[in-house]
PDB file of N, CA and C in Angstrom:
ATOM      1  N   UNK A   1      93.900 115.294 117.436  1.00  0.00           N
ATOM      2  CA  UNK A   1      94.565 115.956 116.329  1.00  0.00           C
ATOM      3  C   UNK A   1      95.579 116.967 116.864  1.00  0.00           C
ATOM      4  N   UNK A   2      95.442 117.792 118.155  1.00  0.00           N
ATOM      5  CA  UNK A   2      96.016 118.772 118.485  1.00  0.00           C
ATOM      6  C   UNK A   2      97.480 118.259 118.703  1.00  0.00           C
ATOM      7  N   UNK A   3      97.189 116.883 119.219  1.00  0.00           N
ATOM      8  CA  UNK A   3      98.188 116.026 120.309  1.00  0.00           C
ATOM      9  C   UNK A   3      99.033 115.439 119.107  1.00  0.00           C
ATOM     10  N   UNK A   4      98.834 114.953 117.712  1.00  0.00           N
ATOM     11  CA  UNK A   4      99.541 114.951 116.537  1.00  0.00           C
ATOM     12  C   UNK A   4     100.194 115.988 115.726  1.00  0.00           C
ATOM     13  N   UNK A   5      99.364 117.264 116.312  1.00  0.00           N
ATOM     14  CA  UNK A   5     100.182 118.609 115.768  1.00  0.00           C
ATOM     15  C   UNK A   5     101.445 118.886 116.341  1.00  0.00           C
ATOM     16  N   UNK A   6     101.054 119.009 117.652  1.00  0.00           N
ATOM     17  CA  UNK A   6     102.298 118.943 118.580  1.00  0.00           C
ATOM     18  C   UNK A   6     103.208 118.255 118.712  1.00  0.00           C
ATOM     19  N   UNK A   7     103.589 117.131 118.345  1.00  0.00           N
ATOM     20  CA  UNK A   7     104.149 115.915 117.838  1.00  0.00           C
ATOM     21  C   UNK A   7     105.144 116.007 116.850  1.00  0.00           C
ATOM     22  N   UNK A   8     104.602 116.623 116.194  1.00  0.00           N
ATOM     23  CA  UNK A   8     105.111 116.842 114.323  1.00  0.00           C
ATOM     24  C   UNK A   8     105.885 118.431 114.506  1.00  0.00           C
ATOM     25  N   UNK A   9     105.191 119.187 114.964  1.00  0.00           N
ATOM     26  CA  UNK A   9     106.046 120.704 115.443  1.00  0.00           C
ATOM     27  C   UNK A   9     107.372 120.180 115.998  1.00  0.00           C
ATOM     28  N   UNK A  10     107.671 119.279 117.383  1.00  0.00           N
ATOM     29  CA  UNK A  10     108.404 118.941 118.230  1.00  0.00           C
ATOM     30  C   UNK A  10     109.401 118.261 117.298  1.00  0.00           C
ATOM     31  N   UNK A  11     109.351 117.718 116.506  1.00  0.00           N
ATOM     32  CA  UNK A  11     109.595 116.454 115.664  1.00  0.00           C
ATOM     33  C   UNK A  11     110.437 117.285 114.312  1.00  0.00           C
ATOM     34  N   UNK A  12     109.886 118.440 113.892  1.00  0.00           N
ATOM     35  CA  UNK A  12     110.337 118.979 112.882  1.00  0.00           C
ATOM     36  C   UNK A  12     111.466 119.962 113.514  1.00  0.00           C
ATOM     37  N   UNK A  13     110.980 120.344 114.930  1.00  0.00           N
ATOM     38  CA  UNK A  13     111.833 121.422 115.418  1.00  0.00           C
ATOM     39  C   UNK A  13     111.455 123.112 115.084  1.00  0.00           C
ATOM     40  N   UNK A  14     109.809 122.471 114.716  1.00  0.00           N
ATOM     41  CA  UNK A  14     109.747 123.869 114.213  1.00  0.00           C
ATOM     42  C   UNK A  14     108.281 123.806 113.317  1.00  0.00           C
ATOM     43  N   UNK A  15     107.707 124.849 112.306  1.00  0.00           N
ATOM     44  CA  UNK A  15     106.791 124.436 111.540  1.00  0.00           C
ATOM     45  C   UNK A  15     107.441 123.691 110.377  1.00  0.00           C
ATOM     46  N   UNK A  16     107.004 122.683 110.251  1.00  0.00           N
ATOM     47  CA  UNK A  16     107.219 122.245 108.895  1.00  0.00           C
ATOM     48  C   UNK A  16     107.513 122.886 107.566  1.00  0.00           C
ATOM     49  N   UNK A  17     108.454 122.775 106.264  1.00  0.00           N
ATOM     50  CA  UNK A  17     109.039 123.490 105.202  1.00  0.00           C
ATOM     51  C   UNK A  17     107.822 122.988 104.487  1.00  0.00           C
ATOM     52  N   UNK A  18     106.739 121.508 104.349  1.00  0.00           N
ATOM     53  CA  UNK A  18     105.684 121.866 103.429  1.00  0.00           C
ATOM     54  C   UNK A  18     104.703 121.677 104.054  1.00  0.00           C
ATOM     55  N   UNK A  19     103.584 121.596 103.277  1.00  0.00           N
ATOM     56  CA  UNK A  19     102.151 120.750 103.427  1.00  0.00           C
ATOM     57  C   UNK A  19     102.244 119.689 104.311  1.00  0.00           C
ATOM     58  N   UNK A  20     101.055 119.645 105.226  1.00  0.00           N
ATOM     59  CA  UNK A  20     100.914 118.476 105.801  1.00  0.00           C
ATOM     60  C   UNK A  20     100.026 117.660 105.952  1.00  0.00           C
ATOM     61  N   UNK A  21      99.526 116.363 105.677  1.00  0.00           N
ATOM     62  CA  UNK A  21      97.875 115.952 105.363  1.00  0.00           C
ATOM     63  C   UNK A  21      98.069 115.032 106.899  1.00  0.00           C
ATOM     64  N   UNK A  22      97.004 114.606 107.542  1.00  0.00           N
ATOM     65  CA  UNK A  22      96.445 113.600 108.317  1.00  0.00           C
ATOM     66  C   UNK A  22      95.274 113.272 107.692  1.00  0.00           C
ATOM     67  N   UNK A  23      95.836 111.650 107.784  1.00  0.00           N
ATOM     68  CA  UNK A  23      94.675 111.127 107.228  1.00  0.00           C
ATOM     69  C   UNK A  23      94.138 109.822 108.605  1.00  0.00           C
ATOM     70  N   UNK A  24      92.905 110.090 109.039  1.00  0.00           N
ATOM     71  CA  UNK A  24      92.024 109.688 110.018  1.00  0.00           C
ATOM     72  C   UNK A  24      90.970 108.294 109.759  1.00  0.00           C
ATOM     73  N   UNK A  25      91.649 107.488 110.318  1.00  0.00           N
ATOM     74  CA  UNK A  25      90.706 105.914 109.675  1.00  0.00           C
ATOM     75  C   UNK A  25      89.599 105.590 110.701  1.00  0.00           C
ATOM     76  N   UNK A  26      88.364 105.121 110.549  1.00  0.00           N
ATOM     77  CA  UNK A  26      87.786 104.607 111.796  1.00  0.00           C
ATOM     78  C   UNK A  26      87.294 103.207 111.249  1.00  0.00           C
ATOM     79  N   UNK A  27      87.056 102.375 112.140  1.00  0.00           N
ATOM     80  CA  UNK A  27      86.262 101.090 111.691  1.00  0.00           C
ATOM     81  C   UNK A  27      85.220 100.398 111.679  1.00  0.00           C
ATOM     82  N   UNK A  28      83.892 101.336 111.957  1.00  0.00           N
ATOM     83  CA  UNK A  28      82.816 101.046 112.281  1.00  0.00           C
ATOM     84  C   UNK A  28      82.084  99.691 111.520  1.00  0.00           C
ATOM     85  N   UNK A  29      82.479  98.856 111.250  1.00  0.00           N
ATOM     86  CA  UNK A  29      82.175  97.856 111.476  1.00  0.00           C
ATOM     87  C   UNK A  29      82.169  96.309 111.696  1.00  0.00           C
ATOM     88  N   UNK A  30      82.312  96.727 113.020  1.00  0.00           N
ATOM     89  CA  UNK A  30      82.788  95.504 114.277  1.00  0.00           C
ATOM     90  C   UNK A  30      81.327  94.897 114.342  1.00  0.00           C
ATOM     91  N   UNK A  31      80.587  95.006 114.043  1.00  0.00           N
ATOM     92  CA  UNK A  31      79.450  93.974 114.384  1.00  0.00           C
ATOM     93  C   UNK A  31      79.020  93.120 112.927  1.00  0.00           C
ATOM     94  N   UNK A  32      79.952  93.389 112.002  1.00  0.00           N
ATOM     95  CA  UNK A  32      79.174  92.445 110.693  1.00  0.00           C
ATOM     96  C   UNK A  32      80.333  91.433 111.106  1.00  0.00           C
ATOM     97  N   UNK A  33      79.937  90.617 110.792  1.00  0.00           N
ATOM     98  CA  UNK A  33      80.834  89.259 110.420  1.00  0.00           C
ATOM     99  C   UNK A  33      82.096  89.155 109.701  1.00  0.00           C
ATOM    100  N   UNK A  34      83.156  88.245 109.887  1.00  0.00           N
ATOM    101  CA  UNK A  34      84.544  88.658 109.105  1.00  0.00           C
ATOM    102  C   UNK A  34      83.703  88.096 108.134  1.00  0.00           C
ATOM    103  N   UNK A  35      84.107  87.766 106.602  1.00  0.00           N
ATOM    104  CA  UNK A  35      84.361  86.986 105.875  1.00  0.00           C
ATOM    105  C   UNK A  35      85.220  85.741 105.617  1.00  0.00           C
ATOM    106  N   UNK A  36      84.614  84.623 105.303  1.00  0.00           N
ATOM    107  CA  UNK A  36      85.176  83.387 105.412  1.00  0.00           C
ATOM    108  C   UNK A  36      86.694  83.545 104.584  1.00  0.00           C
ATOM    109  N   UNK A  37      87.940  82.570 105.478  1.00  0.00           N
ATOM    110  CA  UNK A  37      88.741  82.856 104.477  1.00  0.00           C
ATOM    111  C   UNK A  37      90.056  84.221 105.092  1.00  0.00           C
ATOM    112  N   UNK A  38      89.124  85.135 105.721  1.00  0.00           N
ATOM    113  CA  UNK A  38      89.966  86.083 106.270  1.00  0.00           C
ATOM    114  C   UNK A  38      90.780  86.167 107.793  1.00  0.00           C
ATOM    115  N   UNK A  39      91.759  87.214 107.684  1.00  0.00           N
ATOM    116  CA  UNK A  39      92.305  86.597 108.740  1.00  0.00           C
ATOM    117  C   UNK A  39      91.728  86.906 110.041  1.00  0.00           C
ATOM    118  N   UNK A  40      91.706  85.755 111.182  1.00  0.00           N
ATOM    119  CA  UNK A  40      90.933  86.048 112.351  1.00  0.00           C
ATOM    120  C   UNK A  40      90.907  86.604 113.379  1.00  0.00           C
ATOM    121  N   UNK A  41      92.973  87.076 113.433  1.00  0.00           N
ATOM    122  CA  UNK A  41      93.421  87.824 114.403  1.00  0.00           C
ATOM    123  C   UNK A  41      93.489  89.492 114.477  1.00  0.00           C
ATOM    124  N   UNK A  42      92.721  89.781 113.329  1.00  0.00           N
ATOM    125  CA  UNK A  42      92.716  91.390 113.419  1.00  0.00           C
ATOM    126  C   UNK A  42      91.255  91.609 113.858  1.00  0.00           C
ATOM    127  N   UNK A  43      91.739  92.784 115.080  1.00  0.00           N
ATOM    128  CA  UNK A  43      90.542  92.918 115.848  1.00  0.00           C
ATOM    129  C   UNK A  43      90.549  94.918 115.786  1.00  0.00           C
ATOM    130  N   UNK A  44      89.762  95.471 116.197  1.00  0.00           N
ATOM    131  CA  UNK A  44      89.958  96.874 116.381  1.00  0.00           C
ATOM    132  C   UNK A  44      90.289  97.121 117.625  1.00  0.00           C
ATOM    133  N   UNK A  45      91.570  98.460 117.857  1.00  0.00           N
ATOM    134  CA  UNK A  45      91.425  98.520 118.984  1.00  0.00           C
ATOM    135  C   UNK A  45      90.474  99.488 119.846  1.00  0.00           C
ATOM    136  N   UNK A  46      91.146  99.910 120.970  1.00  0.00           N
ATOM    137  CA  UNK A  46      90.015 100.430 122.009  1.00  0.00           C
ATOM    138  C   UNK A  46      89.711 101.673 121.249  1.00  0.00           C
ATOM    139  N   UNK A  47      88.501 102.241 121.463  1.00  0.00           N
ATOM    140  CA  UNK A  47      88.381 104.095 121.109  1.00  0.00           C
ATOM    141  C   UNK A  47      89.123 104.806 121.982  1.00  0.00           C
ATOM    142  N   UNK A  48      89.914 104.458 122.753  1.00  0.00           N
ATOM    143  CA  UNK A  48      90.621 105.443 123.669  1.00  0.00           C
ATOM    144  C   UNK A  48      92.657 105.344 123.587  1.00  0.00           C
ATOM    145  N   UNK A  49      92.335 104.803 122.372  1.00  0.00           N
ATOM    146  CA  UNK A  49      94.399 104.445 122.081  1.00  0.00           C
ATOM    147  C   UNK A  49      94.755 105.313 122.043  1.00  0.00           C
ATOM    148  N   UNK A  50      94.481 106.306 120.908  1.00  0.00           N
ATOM    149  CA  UNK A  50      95.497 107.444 120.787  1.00  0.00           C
ATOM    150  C   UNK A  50      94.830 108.765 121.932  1.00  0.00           C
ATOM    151  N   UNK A  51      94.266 108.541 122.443  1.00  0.00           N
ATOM    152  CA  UNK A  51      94.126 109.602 124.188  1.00  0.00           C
ATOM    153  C   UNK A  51      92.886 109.957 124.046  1.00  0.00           C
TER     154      UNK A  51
END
């Protein structure tokens, strides 16, 4: 999160003029089965993408 703050400071040039939300997804569940029908090439990636 720190490493997205810093990002967005750098990015704005500054603090931001409004509000800012992050919104944080996880996918815990990789061990049920896809559903038939769905697509087969979406996979999750590593826990270590964004650092």
């Amino acid at each position: 999160v720190a490493g997205v703050h810093a990002a967005l400071l750098r990015h704005v040039g500054g603090h931001p003029a409004d509000d800012v939300a992050l919104l944080v997804l996880r996918n815990d569940r990789n061990d049920r089965p896809r559903p038939s029908g769905g697509p087969a090439s979406l996979t999750a990636p590593p826990d270590d993408t964004w650092g």
